[in-house]
Structure formats: C-alpha cells, structure tokens
C-alpha atoms as a PDB file:
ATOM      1  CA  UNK A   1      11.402  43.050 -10.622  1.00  0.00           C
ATOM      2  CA  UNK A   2      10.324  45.783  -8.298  1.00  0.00           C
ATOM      3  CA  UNK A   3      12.051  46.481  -5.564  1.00  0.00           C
ATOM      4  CA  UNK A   4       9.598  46.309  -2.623  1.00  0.00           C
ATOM      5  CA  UNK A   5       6.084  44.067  -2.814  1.00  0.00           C
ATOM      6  CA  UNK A   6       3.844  44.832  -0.545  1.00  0.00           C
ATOM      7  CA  UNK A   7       2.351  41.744   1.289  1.00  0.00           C
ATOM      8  CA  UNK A   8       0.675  43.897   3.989  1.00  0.00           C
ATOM      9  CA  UNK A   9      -2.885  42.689   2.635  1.00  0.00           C
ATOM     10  CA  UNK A  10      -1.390  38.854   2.218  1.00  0.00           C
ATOM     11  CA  UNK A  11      -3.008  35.712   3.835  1.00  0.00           C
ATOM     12  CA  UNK A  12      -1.380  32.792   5.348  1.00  0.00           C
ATOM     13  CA  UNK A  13      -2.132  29.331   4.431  1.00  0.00           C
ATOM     14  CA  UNK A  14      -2.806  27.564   1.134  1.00  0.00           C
ATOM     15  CA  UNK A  15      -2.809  29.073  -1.486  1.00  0.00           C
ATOM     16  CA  UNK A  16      -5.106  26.238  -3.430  1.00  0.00           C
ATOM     17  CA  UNK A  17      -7.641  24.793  -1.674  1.00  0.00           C
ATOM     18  CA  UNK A  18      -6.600  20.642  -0.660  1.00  0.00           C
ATOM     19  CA  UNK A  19      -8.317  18.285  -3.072  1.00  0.00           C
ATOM     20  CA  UNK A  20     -10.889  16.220  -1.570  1.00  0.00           C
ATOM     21  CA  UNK A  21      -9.929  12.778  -0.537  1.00  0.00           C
ATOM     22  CA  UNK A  22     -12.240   9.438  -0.729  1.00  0.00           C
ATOM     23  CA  UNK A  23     -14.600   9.156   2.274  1.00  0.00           C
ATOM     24  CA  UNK A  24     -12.687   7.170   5.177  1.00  0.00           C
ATOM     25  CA  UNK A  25      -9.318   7.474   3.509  1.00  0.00           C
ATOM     26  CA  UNK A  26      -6.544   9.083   5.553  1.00  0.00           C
ATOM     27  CA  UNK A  27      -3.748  10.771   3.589  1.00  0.00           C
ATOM     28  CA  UNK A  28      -0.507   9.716   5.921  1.00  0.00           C
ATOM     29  CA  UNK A  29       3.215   9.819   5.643  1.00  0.00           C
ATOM     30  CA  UNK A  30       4.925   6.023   6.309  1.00  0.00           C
ATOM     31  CA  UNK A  31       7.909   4.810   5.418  1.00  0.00           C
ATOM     32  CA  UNK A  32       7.906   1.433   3.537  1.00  0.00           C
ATOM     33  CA  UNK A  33      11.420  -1.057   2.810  1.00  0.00           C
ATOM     34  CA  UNK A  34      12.491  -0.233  -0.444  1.00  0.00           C
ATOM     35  CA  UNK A  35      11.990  -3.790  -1.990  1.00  0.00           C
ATOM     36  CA  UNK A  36       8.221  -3.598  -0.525  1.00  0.00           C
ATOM     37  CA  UNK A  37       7.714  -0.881  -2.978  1.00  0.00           C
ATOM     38  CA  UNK A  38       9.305  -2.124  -5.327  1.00  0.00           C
ATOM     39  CA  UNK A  39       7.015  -5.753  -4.980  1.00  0.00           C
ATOM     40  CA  UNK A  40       3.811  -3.847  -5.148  1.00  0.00           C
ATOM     41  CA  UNK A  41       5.240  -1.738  -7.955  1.00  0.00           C
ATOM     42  CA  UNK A  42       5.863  -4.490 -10.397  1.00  0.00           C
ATOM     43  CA  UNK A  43       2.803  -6.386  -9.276  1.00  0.00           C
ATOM     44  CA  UNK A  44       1.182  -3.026  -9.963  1.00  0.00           C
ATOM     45  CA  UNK A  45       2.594  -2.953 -13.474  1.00  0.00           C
ATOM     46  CA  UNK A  46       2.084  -6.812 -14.241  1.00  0.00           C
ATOM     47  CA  UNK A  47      -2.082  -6.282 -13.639  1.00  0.00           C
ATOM     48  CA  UNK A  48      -1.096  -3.070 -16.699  1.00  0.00           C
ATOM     49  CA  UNK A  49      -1.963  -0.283 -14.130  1.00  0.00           C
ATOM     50  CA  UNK A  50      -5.328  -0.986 -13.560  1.00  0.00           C
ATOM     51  CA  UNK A  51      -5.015  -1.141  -9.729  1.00  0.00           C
ATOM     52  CA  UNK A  52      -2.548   1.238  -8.124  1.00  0.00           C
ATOM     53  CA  UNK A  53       0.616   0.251  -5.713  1.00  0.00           C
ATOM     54  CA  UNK A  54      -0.692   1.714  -3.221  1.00  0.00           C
ATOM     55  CA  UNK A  55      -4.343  -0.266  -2.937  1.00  0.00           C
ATOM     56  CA  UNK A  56      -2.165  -3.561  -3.358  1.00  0.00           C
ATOM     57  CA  UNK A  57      -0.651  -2.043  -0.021  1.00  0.00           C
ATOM     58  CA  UNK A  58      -4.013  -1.468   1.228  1.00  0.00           C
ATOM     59  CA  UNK A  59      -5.843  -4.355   0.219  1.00  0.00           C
ATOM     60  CA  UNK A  60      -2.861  -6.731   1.877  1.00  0.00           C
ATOM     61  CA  UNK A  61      -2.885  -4.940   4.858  1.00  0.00           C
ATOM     62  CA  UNK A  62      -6.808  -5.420   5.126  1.00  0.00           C
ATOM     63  CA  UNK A  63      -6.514  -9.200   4.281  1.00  0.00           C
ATOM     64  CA  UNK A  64      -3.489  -9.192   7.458  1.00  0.00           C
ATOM     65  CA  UNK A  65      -6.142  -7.233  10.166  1.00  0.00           C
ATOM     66  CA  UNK A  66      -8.874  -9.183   9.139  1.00  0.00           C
ATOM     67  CA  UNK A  67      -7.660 -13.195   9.214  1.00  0.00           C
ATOM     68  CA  UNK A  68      -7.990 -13.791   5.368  1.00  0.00           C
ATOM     69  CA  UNK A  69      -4.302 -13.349   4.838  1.00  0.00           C
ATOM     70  CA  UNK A  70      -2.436 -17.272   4.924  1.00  0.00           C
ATOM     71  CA  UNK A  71      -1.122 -17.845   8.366  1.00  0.00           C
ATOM     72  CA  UNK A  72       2.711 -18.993   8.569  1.00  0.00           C
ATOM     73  CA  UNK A  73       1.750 -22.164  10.075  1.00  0.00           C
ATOM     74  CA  UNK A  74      -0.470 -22.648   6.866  1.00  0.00           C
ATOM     75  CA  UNK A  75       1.804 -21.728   4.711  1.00  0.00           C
ATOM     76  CA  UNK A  76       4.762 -24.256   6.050  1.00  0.00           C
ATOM     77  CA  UNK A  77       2.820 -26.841   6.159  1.00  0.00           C
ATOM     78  CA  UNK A  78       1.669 -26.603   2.520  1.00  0.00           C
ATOM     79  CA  UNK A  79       5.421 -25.865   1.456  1.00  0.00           C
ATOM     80  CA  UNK A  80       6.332 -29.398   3.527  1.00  0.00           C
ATOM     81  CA  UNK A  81       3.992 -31.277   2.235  1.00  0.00           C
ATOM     82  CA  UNK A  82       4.832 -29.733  -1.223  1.00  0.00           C
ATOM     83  CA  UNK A  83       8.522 -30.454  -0.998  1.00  0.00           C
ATOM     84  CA  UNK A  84       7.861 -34.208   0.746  1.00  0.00           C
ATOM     85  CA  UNK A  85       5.586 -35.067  -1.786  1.00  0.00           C
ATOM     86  CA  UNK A  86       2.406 -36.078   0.757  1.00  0.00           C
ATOM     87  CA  UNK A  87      -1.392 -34.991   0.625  1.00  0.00           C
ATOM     88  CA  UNK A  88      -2.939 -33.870   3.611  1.00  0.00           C
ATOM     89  CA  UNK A  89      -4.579 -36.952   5.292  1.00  0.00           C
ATOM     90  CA  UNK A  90      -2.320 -39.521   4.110  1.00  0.00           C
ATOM     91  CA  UNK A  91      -0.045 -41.093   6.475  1.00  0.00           C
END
C-alpha cells in the first residue's frame, strides 16, 4: 500500500452508472410485516419462481386500488353461508 493516494482529480457520485428500471416502475424503500413476506415468498416459490414476490405484492395491491380485490362484506358472507350450509337465494 502506498502511503498517500492522491484523489485530487477524483469525482463524486457513482461510480457505476444505475441500471435502468422498467418504464413507470418506481424503485422505493417500504417496510412490509414479516409474515407478509414471508406469504408472498412461499406463494412465490409454490408457482416454481416464475413470478417474483415482489409482483405478487404488486399485482394485489393493484387488484385492492382498483375494486377487483373481494370486499370483506363478500367474503363473510360466502364464509356464513359456507359454514351454515345455505345457497344464496334460498331462504
């Protein structure tokens, strides 16, 4: 090792350029619960890696923000019914 570098012509900044990211992607820091990631992980590894934790994340979010996700009152009315044993319509 020498003992004095000179950095006098040195740049600030990166030192690689940042990879590109996908058109309309953000790249954000967010902090998830612990057994969230570790749903979307396994359901990641059950469908053999093909599809990523993270766009599980993504793609339930977008189902949330745009209706298509169950709403509760759906889904405890099915789980009623389900544990009464009726059908919808029959009284």
């Amino acid at each position: 090792m020498k003992e004095n570098y000179d950095f006098s012509k040195g740049k600030r900044g990166r030192v690689l350029a940042e990879t590109p990211q996908d058109p309309g992607k953000v790249k954000i820091t967010i902090r998830l619960d612990e057994d969230l990631l570790d749903h979307f992980g396994a359901l990641a590894d059950a469908l053999g890696g093909k599809t990523g934790y993270q766009t599980l994340i993504n793609s339930a979010l977008r189902e949330y923000v745009e209706g298509k996700a169950p709403k509760f009152e759906d889904t405890l009315r099915r789980i009623l019914r389900e544990e009464l044993g009726t059908r919808p319509g029959a009284a």
